[in-house]
C-alpha atoms as a PDB file:
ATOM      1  CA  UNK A   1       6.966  13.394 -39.086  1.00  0.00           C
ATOM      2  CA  UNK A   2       7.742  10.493 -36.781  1.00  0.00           C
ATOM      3  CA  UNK A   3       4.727   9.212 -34.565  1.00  0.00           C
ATOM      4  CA  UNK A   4       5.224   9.454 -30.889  1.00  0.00           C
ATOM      5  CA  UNK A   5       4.512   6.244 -29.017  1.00  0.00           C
ATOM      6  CA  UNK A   6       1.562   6.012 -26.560  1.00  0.00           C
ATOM      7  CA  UNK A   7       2.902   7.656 -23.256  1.00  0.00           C
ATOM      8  CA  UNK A   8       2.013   5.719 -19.769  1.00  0.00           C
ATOM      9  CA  UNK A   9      -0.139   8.204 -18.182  1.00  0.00           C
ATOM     10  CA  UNK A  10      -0.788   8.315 -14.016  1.00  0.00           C
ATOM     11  CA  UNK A  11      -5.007   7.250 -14.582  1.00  0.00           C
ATOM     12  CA  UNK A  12      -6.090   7.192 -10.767  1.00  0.00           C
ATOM     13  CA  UNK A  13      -9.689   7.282 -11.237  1.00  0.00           C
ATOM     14  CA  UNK A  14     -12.482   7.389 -14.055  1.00  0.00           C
ATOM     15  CA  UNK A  15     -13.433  10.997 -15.300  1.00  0.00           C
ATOM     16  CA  UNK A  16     -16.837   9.954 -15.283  1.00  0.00           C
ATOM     17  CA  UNK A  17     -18.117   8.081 -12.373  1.00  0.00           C
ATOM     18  CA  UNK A  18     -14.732   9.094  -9.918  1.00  0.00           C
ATOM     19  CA  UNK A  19     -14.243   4.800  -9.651  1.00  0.00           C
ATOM     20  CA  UNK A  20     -10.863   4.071  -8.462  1.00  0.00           C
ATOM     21  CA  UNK A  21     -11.843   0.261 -10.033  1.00  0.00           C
ATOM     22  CA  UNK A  22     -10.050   0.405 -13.480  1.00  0.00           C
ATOM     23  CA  UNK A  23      -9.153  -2.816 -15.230  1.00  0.00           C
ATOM     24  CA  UNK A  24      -5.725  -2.712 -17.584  1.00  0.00           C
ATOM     25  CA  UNK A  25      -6.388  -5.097 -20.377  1.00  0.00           C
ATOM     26  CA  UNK A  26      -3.348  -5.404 -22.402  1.00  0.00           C
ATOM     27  CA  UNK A  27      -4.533  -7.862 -24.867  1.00  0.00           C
ATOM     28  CA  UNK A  28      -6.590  -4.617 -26.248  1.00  0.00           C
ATOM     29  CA  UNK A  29      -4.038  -1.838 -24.811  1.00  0.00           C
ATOM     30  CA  UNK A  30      -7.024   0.193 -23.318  1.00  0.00           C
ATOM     31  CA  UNK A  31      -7.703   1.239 -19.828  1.00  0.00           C
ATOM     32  CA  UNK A  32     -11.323   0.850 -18.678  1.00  0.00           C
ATOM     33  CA  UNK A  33     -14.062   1.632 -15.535  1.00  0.00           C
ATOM     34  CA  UNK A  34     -15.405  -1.785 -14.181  1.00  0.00           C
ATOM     35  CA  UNK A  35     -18.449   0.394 -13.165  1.00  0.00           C
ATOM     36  CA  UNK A  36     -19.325   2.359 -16.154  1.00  0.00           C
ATOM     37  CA  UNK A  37     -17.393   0.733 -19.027  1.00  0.00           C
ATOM     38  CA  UNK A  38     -16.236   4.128 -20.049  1.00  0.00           C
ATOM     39  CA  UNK A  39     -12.512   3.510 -22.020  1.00  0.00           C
ATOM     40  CA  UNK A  40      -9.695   5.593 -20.437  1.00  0.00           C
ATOM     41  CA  UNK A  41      -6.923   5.234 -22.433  1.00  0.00           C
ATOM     42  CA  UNK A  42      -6.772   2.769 -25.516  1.00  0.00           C
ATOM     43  CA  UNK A  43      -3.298   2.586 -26.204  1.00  0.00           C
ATOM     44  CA  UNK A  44      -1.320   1.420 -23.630  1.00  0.00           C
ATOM     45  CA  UNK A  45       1.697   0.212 -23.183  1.00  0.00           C
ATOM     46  CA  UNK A  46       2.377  -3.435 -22.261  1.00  0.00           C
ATOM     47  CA  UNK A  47       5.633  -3.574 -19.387  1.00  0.00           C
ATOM     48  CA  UNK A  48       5.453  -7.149 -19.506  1.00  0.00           C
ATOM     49  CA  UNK A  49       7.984  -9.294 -21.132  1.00  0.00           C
ATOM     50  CA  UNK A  50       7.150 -11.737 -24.151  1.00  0.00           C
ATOM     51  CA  UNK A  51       9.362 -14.477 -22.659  1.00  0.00           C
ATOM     52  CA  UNK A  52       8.657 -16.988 -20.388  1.00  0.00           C
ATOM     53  CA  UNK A  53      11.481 -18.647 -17.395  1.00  0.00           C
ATOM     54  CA  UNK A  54      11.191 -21.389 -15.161  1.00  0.00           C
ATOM     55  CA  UNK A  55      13.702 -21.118 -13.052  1.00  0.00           C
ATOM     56  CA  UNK A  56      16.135 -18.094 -11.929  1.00  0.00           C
ATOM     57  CA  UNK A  57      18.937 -19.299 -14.635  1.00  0.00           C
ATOM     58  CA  UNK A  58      16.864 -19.218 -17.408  1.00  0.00           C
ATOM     59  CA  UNK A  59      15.311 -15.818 -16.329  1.00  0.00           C
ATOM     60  CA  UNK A  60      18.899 -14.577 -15.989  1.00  0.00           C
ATOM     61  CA  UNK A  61      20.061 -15.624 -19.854  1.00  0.00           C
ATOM     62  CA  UNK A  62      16.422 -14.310 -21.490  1.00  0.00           C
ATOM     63  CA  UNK A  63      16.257 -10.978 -19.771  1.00  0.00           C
ATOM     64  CA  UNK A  64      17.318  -8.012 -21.637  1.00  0.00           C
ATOM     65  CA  UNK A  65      16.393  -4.901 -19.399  1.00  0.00           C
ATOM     66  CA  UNK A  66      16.921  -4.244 -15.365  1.00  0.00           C
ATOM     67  CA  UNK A  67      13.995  -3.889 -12.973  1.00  0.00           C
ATOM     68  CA  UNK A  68      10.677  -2.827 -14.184  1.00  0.00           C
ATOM     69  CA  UNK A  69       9.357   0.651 -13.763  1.00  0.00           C
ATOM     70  CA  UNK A  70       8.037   1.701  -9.947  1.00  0.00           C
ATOM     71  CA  UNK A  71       6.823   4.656  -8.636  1.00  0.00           C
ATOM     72  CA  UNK A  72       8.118   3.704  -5.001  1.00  0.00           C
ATOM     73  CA  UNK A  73      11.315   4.748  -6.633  1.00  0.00           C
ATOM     74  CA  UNK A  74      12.020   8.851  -7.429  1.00  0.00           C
ATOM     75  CA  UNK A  75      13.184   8.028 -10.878  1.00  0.00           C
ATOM     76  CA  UNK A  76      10.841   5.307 -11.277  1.00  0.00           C
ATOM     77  CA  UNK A  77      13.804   2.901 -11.509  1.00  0.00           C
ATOM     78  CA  UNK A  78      14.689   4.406 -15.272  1.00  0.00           C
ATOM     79  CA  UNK A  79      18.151   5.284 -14.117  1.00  0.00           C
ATOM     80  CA  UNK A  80      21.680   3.401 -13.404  1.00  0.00           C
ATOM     81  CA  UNK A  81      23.672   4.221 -10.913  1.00  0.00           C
ATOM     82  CA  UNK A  82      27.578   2.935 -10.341  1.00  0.00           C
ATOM     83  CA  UNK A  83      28.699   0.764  -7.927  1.00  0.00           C
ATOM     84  CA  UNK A  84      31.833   1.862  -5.566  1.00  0.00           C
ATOM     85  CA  UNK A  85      33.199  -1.230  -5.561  1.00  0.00           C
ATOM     86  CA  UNK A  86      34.459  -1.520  -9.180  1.00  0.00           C
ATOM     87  CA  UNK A  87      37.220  -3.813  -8.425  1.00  0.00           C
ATOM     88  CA  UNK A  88      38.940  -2.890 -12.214  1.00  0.00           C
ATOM     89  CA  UNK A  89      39.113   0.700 -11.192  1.00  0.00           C
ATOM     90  CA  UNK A  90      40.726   0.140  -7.553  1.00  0.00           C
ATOM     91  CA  UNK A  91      43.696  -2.246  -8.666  1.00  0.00           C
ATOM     92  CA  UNK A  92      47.051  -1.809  -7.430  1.00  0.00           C
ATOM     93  CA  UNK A  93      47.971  -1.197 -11.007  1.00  0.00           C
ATOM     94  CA  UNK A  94      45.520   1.710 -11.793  1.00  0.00           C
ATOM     95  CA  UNK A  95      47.031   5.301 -11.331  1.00  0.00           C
ATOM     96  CA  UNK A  96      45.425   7.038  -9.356  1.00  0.00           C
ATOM     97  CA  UNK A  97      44.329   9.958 -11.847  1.00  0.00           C
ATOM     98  CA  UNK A  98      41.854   7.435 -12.919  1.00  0.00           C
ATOM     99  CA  UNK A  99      41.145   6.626  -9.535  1.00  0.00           C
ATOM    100  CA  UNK A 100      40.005  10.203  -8.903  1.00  0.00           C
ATOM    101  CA  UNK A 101      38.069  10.971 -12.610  1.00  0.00           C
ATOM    102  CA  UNK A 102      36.110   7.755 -11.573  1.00  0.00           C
ATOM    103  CA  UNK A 103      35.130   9.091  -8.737  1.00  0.00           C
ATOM    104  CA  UNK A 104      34.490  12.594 -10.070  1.00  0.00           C
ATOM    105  CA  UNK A 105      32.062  10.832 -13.086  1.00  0.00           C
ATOM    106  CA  UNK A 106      30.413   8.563  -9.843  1.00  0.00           C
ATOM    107  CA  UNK A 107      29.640  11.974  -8.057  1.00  0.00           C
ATOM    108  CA  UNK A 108      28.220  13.738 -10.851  1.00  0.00           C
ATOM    109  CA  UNK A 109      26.078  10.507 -11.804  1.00  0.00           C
ATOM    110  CA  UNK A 110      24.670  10.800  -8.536  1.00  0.00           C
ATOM    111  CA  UNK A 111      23.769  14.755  -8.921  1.00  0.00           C
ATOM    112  CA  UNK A 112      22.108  13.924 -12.103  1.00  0.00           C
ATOM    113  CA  UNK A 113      20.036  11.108 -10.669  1.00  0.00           C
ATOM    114  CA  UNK A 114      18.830  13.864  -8.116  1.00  0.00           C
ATOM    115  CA  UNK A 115      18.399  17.291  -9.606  1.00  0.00           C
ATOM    116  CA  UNK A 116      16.744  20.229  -7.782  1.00  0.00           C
ATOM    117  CA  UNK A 117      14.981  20.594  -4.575  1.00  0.00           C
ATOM    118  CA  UNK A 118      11.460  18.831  -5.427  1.00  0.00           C
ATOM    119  CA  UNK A 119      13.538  15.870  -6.824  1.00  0.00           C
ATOM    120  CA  UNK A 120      15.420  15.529  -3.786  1.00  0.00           C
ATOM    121  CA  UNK A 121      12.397  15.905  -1.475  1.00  0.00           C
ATOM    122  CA  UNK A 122      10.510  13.556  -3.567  1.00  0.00           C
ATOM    123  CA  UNK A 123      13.919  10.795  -3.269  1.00  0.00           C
ATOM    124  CA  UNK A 124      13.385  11.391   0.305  1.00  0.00           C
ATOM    125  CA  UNK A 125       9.566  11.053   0.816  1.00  0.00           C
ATOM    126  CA  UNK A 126       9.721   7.686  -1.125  1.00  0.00           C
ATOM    127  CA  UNK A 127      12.452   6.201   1.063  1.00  0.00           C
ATOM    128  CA  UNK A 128      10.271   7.031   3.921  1.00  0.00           C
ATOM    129  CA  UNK A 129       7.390   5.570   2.283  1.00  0.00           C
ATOM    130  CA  UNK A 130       9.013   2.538   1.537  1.00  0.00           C
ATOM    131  CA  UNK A 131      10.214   2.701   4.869  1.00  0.00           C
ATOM    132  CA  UNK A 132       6.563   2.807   6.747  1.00  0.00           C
ATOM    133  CA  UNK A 133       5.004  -0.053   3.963  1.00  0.00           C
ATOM    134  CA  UNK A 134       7.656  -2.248   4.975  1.00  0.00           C
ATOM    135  CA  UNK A 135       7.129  -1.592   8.829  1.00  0.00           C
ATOM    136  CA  UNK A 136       3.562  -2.098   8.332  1.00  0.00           C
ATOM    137  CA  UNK A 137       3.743  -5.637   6.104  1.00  0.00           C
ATOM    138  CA  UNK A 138       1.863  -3.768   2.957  1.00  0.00           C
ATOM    139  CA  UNK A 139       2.452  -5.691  -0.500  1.00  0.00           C
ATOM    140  CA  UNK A 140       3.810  -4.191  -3.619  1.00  0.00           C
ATOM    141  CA  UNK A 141       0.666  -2.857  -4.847  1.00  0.00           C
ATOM    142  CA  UNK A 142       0.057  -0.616  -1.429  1.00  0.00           C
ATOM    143  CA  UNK A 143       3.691   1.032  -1.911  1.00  0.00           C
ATOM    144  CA  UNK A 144       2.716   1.714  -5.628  1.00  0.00           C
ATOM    145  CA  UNK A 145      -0.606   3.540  -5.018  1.00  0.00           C
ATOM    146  CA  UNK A 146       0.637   5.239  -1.624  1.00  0.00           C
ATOM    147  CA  UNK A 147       3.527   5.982  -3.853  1.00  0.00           C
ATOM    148  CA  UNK A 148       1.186   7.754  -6.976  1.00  0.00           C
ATOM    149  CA  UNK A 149      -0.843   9.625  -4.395  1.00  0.00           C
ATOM    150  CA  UNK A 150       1.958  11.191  -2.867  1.00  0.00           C
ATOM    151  CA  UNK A 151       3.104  12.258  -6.271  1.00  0.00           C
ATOM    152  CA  UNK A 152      -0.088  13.812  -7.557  1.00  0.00           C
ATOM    153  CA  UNK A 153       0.093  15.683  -4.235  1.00  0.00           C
ATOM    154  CA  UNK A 154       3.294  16.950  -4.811  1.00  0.00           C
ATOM    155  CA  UNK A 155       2.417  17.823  -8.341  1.00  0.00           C
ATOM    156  CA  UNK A 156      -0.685  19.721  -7.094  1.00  0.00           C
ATOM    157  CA  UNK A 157       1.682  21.605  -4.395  1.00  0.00           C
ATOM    158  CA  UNK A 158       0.010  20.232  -1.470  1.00  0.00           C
ATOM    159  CA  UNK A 159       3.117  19.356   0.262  1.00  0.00           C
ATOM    160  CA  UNK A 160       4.496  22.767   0.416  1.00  0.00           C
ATOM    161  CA  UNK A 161       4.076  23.738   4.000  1.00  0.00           C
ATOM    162  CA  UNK A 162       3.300  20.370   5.069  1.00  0.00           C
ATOM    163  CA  UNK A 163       6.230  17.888   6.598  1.00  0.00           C
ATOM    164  CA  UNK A 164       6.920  14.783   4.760  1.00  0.00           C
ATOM    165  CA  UNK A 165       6.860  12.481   7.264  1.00  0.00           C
ATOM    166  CA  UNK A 166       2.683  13.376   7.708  1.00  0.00           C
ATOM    167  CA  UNK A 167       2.228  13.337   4.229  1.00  0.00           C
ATOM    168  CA  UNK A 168       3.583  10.257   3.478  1.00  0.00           C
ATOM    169  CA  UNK A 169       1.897   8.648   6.321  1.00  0.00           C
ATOM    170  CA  UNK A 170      -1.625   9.919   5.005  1.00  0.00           C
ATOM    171  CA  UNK A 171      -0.824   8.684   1.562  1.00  0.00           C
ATOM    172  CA  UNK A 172       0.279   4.903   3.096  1.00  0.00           C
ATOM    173  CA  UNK A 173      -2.935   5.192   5.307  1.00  0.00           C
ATOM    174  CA  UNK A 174      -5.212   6.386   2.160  1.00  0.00           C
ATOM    175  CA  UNK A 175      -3.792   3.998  -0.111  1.00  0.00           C
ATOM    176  CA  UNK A 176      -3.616   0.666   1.970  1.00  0.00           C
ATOM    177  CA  UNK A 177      -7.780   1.908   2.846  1.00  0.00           C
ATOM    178  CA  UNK A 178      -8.246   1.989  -1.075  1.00  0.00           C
ATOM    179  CA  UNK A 179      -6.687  -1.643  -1.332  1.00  0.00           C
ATOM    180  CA  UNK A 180      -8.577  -3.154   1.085  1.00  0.00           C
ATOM    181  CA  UNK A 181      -5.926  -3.577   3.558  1.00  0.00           C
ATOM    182  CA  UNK A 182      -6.586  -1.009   6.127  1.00  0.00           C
ATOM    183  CA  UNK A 183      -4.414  -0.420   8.620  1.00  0.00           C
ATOM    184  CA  UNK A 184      -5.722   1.324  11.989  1.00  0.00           C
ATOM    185  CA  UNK A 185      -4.516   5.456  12.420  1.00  0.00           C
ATOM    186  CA  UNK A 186      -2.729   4.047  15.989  1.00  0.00           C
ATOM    187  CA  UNK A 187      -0.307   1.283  13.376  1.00  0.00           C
ATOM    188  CA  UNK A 188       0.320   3.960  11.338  1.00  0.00           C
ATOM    189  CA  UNK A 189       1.409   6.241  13.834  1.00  0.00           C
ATOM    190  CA  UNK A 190       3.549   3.895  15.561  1.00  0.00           C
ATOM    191  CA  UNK A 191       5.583   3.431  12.192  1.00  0.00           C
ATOM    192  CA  UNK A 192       5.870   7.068  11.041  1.00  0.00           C
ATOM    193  CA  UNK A 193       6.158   8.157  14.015  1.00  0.00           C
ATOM    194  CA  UNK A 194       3.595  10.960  12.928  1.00  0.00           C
ATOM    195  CA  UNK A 195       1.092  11.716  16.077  1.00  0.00           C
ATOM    196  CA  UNK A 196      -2.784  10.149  14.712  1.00  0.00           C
ATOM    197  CA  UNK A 197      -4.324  13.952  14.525  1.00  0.00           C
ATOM    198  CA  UNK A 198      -1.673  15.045  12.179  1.00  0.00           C
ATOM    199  CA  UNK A 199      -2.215  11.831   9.835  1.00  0.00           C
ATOM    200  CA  UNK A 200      -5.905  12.295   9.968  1.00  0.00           C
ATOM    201  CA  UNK A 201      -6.184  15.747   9.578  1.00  0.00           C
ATOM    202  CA  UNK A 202      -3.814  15.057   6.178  1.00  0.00           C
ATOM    203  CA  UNK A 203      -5.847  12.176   5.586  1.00  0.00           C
ATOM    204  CA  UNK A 204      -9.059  14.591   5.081  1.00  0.00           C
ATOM    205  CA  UNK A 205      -6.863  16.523   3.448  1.00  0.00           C
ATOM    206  CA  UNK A 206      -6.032  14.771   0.723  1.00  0.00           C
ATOM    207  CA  UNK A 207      -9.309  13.045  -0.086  1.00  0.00           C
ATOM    208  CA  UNK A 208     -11.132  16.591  -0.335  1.00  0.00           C
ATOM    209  CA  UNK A 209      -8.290  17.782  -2.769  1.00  0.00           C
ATOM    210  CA  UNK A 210      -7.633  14.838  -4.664  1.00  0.00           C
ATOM    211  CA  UNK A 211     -11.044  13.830  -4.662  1.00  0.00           C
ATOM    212  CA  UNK A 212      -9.943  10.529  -3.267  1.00  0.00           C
ATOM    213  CA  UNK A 213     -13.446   8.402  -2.922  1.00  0.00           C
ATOM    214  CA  UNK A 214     -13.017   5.474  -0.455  1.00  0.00           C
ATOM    215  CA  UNK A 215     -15.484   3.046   0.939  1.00  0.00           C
ATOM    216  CA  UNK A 216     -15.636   3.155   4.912  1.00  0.00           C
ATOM    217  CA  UNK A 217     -13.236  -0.522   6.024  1.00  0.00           C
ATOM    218  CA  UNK A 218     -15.336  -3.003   6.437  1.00  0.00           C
ATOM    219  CA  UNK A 219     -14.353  -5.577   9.646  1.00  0.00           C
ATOM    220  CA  UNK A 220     -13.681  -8.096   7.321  1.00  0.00           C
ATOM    221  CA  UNK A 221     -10.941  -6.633   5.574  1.00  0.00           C
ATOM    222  CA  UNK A 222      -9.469  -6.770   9.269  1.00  0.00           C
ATOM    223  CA  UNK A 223     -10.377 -10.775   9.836  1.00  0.00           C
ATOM    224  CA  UNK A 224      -7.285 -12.414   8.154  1.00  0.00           C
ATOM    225  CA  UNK A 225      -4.242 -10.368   9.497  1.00  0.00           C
ATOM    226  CA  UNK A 226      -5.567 -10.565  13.121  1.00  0.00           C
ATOM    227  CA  UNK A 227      -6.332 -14.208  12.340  1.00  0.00           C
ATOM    228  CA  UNK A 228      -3.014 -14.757  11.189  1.00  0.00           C
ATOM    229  CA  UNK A 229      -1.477 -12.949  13.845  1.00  0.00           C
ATOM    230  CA  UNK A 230      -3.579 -14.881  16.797  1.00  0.00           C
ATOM    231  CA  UNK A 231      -2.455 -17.991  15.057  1.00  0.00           C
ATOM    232  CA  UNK A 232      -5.835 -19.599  14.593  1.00  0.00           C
ATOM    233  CA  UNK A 233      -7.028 -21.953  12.102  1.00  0.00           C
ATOM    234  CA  UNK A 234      -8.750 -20.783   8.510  1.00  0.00           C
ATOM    235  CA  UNK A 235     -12.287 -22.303  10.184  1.00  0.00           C
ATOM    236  CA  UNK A 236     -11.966 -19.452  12.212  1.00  0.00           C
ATOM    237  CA  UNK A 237     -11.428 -17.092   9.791  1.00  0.00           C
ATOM    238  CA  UNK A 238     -13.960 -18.248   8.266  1.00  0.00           C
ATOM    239  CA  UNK A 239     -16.342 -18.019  10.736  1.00  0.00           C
ATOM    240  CA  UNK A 240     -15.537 -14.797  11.720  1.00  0.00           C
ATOM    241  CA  UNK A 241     -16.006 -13.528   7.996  1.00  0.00           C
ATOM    242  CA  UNK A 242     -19.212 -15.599   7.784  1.00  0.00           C
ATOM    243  CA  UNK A 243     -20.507 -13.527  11.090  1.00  0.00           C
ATOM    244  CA  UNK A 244     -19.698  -9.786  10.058  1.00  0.00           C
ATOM    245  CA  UNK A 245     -21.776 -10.939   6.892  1.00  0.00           C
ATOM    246  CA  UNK A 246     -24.918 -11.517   8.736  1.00  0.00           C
ATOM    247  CA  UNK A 247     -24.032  -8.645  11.294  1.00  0.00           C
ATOM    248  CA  UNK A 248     -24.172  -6.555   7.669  1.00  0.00           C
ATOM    249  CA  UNK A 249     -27.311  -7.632   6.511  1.00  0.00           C
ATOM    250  CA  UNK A 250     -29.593  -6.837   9.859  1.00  0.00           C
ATOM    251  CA  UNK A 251     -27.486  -3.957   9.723  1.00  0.00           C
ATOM    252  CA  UNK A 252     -25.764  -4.099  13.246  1.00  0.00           C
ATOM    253  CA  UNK A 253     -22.378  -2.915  11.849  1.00  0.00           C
ATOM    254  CA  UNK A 254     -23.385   1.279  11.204  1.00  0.00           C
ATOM    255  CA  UNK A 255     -21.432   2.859  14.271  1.00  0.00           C
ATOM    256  CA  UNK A 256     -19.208   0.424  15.866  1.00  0.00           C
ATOM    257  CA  UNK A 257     -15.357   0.944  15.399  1.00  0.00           C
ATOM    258  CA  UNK A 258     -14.476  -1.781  12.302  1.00  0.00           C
ATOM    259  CA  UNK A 259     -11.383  -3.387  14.264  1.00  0.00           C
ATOM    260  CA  UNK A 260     -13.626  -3.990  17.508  1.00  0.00           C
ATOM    261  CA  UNK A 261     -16.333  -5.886  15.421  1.00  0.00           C
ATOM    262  CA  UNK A 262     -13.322  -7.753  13.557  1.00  0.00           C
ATOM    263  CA  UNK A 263     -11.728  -8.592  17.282  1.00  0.00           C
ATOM    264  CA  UNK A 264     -14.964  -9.646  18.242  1.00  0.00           C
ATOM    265  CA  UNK A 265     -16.079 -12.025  15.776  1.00  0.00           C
ATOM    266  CA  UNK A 266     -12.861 -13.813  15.887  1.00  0.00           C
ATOM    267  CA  UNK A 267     -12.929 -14.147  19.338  1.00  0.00           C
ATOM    268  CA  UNK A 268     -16.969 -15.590  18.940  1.00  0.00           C
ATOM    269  CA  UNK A 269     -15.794 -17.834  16.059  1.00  0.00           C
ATOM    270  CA  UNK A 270     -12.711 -19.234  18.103  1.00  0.00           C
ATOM    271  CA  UNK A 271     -15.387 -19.912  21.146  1.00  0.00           C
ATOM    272  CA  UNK A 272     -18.088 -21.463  18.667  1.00  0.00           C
ATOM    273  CA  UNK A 273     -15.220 -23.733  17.581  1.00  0.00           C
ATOM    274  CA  UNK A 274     -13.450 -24.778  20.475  1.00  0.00           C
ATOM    275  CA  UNK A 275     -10.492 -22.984  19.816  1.00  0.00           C
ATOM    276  CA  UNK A 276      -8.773 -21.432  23.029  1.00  0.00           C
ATOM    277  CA  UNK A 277      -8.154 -17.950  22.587  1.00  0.00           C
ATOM    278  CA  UNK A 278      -8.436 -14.951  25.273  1.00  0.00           C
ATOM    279  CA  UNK A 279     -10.162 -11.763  24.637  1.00  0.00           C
ATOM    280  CA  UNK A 280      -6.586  -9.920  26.131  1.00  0.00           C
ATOM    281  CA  UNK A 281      -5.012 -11.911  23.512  1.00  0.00           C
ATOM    282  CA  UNK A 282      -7.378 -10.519  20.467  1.00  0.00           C
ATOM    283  CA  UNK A 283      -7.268  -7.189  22.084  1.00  0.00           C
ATOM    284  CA  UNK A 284      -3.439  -6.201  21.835  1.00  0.00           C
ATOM    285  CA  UNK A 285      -3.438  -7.819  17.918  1.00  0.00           C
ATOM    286  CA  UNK A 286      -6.508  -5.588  17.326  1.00  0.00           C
ATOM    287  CA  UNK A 287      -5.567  -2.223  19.665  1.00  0.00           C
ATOM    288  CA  UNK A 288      -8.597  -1.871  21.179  1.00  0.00           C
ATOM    289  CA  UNK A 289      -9.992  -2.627  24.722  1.00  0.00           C
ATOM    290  CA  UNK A 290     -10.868  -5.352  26.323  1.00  0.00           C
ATOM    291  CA  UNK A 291     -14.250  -4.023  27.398  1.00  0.00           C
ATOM    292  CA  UNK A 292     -15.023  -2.786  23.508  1.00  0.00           C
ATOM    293  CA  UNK A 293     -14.361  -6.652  22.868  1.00  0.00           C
ATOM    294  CA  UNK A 294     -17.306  -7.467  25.800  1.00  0.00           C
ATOM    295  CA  UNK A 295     -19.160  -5.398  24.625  1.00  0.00           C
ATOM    296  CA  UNK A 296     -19.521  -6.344  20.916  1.00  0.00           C
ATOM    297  CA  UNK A 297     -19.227 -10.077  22.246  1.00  0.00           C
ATOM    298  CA  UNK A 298     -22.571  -9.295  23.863  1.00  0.00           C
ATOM    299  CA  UNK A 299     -24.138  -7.393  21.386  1.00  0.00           C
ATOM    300  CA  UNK A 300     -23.800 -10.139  18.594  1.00  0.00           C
ATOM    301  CA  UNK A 301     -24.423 -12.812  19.989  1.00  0.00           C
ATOM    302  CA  UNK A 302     -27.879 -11.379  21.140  1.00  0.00           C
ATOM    303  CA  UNK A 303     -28.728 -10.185  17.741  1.00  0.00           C
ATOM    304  CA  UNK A 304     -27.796 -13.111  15.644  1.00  0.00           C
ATOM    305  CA  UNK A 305     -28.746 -15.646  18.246  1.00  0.00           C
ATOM    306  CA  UNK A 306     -24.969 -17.157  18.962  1.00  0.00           C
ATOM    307  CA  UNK A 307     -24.526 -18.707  22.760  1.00  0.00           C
ATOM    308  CA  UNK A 308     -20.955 -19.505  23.112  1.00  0.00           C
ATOM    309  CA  UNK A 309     -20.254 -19.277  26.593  1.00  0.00           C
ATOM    310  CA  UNK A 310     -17.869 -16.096  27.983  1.00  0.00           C
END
């Protein structure tokens, strides 16, 4: 009997310890937990190509297969579709019985690339997720975990009941917290278009059924997207980083919302620096309040000894 090749399996987290901080070493095909060493999976499959390209024409000439495998995608990108605008098949000189079988073989491709109800609803929760992770900047990696926790809840039959739109906006917000690009519940909302107490309450959700085990944000992981929205130099951002690190270690940072700490160090670090900046300014990047900035300005600067001047 013929040996099946090693399948790609969905690992999310270790059995063991729950870590969601796997490493993928192809070099040994195995699958293992940064944290407890324990091997998942040793024999993996390596998606990679064995060719190299430096530049787009020789990638074109050496490439033998289409777009690698995503799970942003409902088929995970393993099917073809046809074009409409086969210009062989709409000539003048074509009859137009073959005009009308192409387009009978186009619409049944389409029904097999979508089959059934949870296939379709699944086609239609990843176009909305793509959707949102665009709206919201996330990279590639964001879309592909948001994209494998919305299918493990659909495969555990969490969604049923539920609308898509909320679920997918608690998987982008779960995921983009377990990357370490958190986005706030009020930039979520605003690009689902999903009120914040239906996205949390999903949220909670889908963490206590998944067992989903995230890290609360840490103001940091805020610092470089409102830096590079405000516009202000890496010293800043720097700064700013440098300051929620010694906030952490007297431990001034266990209560205070994570995006008001992040607005205010910038705004210190900018002031330390000479950089002009207004707290209004940091305020509607970070989408809190003016006073919460005041506030944490105050309280930092009298902890860790800072004096810039308000």
């Amino acid at each position: 009997m013929q040996k099946e090749p090693p399948r790609v399996q969905e690992i999310d987290c270790c059995p063991k310890c729950n870590s969601p901080n796997l490493e993928h070493d192809y070099q040994k095909a195995e699958i293992s937990c940064r944290r407890c060493g324990y091997v998942l999976e040793d024999s993996i499959i390596d998606m990679g190509q064995e060719w190299r390209a430096f530049d787009h024409e020789q990638r074109d000439k050496r490439s033998r297969t289409g777009a690698p495998t995503t799970y942003a995608v409902s088929d995970k990108g393993l099917t073809t579709s046809m074009g409409r605008g086969n210009r062989d098949i709409n000539a003048s000189n074509v009859p137009e019985r073959n005009k009308a079988q192409m387009y009978r073989i186009n619409k049944l491709n389409q029904k097999i690339r979508i089959s059934g109800t949870g296939e379709r609803n699944l086609a239609i929760a990843l176009s909305e997720l793509n959707r949102e992770c665009s709206r919201l900047g996330l990279p590639k990696p964001v879309k592909e975990d948001a994209a494998i926790i919305y299918r493990r809840a659909a495969k555990a039959n969490l969604v049923r009941g539920r609308s898509i739109e909320g679920m997918v906006a608690a998987s982008v917000y779960t995921a983009a917290k377990r990357c370490k690009l958190p986005r706030t519940l009020d930039e979520v909302s605003e690009a689902s278009n999903v009120t914040k107490k239906q996205i949390g309450k999903n949220y909670r959700f889908l963490r206590r059924e998944l067992n989903i085990k995230i890290s609360p944000p840490s103001p940091a992981d805020f610092i470089p997207r409102f830096a590079s929205l405000l516009g202000v130099s890496g010293e800043v951002e720097s700064k700013a980083i440098d300051i929620v690190h010694k906030s952490k270690e007297q431990g001034l940072l266990n209560g205070p919302e994570p995006t008001g700490v992040a607005a205010a160090t910038i705004y210190i670090a900018a002031v330390l620096l000479g950089e002009k900046i207004t707290q209004r300014q940091v305020a509607e990047i970070a989408k809190v309040s003016e006073v919460t900035i005041r506030n944490r300005y105050k309280a930092l600067s009298e902890k860790l000894n800072l004096s810039p001047a308000l």
